[in-house]
C-alpha atoms as a PDB file:
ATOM      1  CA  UNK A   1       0.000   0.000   0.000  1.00  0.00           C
ATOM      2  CA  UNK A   2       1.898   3.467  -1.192  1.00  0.00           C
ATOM      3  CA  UNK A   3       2.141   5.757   1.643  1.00  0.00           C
ATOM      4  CA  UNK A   4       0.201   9.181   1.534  1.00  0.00           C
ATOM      5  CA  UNK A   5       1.745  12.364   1.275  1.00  0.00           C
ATOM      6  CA  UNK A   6      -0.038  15.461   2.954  1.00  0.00           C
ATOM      7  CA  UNK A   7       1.105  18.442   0.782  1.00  0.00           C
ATOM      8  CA  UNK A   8       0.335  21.771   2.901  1.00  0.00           C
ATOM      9  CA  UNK A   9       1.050  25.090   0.272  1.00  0.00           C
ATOM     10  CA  UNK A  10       1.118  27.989   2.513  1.00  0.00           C
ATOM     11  CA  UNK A  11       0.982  31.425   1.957  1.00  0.00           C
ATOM     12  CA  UNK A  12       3.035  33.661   4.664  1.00  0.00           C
ATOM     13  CA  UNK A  13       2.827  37.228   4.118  1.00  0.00           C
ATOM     14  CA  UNK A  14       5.957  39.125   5.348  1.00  0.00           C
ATOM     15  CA  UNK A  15       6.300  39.847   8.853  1.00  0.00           C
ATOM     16  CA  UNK A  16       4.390  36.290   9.539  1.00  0.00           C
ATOM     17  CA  UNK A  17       7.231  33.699   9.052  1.00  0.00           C
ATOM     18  CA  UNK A  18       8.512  33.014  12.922  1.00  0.00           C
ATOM     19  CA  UNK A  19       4.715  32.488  13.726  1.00  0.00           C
ATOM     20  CA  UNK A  20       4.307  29.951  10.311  1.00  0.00           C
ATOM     21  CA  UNK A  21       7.702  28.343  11.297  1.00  0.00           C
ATOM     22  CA  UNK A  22       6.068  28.249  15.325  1.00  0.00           C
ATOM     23  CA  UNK A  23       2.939  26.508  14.775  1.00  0.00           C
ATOM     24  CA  UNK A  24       3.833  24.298  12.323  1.00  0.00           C
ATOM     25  CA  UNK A  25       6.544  23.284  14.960  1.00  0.00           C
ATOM     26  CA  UNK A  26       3.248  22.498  17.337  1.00  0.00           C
ATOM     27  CA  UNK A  27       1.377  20.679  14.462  1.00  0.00           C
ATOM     28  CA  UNK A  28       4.476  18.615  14.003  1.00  0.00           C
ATOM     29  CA  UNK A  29       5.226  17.563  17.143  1.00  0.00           C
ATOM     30  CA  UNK A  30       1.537  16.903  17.788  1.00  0.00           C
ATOM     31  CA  UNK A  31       1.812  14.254  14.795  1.00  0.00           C
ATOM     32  CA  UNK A  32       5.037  12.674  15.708  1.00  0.00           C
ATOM     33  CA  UNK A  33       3.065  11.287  18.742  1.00  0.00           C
ATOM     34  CA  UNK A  34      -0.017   9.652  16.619  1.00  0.00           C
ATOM     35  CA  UNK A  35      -0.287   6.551  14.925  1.00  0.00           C
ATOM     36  CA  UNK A  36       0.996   6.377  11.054  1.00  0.00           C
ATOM     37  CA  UNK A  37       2.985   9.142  11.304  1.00  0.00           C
ATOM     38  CA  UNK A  38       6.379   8.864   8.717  1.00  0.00           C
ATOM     39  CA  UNK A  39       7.947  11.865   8.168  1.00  0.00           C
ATOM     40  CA  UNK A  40       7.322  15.978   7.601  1.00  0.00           C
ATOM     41  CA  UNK A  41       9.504  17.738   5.370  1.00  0.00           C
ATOM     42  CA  UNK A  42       9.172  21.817   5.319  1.00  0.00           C
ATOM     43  CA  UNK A  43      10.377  23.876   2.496  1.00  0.00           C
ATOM     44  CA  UNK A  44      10.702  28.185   2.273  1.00  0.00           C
ATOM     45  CA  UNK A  45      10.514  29.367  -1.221  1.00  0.00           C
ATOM     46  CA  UNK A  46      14.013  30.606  -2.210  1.00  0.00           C
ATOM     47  CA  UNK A  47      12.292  33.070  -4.280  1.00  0.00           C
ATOM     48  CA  UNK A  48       9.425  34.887  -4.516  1.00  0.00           C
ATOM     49  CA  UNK A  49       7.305  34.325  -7.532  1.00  0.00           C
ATOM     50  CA  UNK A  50       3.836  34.185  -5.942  1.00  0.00           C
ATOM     51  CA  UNK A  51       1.715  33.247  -2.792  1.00  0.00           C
ATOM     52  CA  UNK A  52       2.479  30.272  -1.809  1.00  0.00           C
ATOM     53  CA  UNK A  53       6.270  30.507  -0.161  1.00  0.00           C
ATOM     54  CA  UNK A  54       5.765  27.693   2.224  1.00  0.00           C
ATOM     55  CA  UNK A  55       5.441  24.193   1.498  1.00  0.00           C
ATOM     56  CA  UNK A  56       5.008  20.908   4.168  1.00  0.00           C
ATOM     57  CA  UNK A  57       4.936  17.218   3.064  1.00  0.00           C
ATOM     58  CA  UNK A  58       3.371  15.193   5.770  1.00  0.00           C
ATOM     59  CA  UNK A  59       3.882  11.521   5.061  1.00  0.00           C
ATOM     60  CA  UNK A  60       1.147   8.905   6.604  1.00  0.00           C
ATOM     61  CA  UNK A  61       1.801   5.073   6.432  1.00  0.00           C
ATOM     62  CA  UNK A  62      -2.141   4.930   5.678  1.00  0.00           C
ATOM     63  CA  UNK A  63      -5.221   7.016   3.985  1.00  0.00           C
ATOM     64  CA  UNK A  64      -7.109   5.459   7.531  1.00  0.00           C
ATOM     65  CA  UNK A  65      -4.248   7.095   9.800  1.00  0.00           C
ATOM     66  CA  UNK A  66      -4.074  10.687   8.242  1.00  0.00           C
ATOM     67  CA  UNK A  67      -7.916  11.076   7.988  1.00  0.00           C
ATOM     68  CA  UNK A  68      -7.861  10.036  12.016  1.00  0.00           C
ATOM     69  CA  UNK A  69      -5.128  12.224  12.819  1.00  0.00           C
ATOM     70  CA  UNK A  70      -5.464  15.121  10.360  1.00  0.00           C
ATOM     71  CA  UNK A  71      -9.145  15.126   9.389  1.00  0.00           C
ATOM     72  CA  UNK A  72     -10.343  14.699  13.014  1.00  0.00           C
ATOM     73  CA  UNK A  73     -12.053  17.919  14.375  1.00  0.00           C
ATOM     74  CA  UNK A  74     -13.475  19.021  10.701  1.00  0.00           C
ATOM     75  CA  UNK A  75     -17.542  18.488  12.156  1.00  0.00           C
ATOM     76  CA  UNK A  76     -16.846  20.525  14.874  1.00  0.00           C
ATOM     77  CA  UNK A  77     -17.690  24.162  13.977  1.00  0.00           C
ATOM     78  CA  UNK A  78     -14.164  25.670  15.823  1.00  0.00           C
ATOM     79  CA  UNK A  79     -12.073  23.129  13.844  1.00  0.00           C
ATOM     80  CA  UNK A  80     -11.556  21.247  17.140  1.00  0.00           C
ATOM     81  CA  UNK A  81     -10.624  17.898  17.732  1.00  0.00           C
ATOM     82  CA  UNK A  82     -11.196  15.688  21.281  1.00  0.00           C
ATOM     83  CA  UNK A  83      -7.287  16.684  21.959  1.00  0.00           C
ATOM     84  CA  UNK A  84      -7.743  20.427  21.768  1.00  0.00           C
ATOM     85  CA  UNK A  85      -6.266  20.896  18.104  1.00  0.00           C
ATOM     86  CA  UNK A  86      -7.284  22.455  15.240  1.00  0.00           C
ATOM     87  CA  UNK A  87      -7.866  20.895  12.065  1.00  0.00           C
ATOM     88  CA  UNK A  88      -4.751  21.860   9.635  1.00  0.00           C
ATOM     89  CA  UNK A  89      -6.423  23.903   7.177  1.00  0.00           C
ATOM     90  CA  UNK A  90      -7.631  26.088  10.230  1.00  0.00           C
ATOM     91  CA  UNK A  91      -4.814  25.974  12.553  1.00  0.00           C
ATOM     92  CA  UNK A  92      -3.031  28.610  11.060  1.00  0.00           C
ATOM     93  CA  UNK A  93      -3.715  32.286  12.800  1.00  0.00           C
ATOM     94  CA  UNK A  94      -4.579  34.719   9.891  1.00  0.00           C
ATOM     95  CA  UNK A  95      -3.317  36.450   7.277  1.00  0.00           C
ATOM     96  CA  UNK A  96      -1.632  32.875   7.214  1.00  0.00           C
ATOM     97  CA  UNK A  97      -3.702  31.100   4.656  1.00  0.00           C
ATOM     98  CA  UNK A  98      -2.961  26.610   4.708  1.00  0.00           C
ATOM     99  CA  UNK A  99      -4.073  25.039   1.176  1.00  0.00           C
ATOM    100  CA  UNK A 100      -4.047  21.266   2.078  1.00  0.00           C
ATOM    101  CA  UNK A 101      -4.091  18.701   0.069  1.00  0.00           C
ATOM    102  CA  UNK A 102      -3.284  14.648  -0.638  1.00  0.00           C
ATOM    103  CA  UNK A 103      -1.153  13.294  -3.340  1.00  0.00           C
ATOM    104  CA  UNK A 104       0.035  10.299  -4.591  1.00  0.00           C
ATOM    105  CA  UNK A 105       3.183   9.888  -6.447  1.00  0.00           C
ATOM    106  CA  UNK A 106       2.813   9.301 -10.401  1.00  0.00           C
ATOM    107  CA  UNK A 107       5.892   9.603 -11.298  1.00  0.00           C
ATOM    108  CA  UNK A 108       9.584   9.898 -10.148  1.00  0.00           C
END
């Protein structure tokens, strides 16, 4: 069974980096302690061409252990799960905006 990749695009508007770098640290750490969890891999756009200048690969052993790690909290109106985090996409304080998403690899 291929392993799923979480791709996170994030777009960090100057002046919000330390607090992207800081709660993506949380999120992180958070995951390293939940079942399934492989690997995270966080990348800073070397240049500046448009939004997005943030990218994090999350990397599950199963579909069935991100959706109960990551996806857990998205019925509950504050984004909550029963551990006290926020669902990914809305973990982020703003003007930080989190485009998730889930790939699998086609090609290498």
């Amino acid at each position: 069974m291929p392993l799923v990749n979480a791709i996170n695009c994030i777009e960090v508007p100057p002046g919000s980096e330390d607090k992207a770098i800081e709660v993506r640290e949380i999120y992180i750490n958070y995951f390293r302690k939940q079942p399934g969890f492989v690997s995270s891999t966080f990348y800073r756009a070397s240049t500046q061409n448009d939004n997005i200048n943030f990218i994090n690969i999350v990397v599950w052993e199963t579909q069935a252990d991100y959706d109960t790690v990551v996806n857990k909290g998205y019925d509950n109106p504050d984004g909550l799960n029963e551990d006290g985090m926020k669902v990914l996409g809305k973990g982020f304080p703003a003007p930080i905006v989190v485009h998730p998403g889930v790939f699998e690899i086609i090609g290498n």
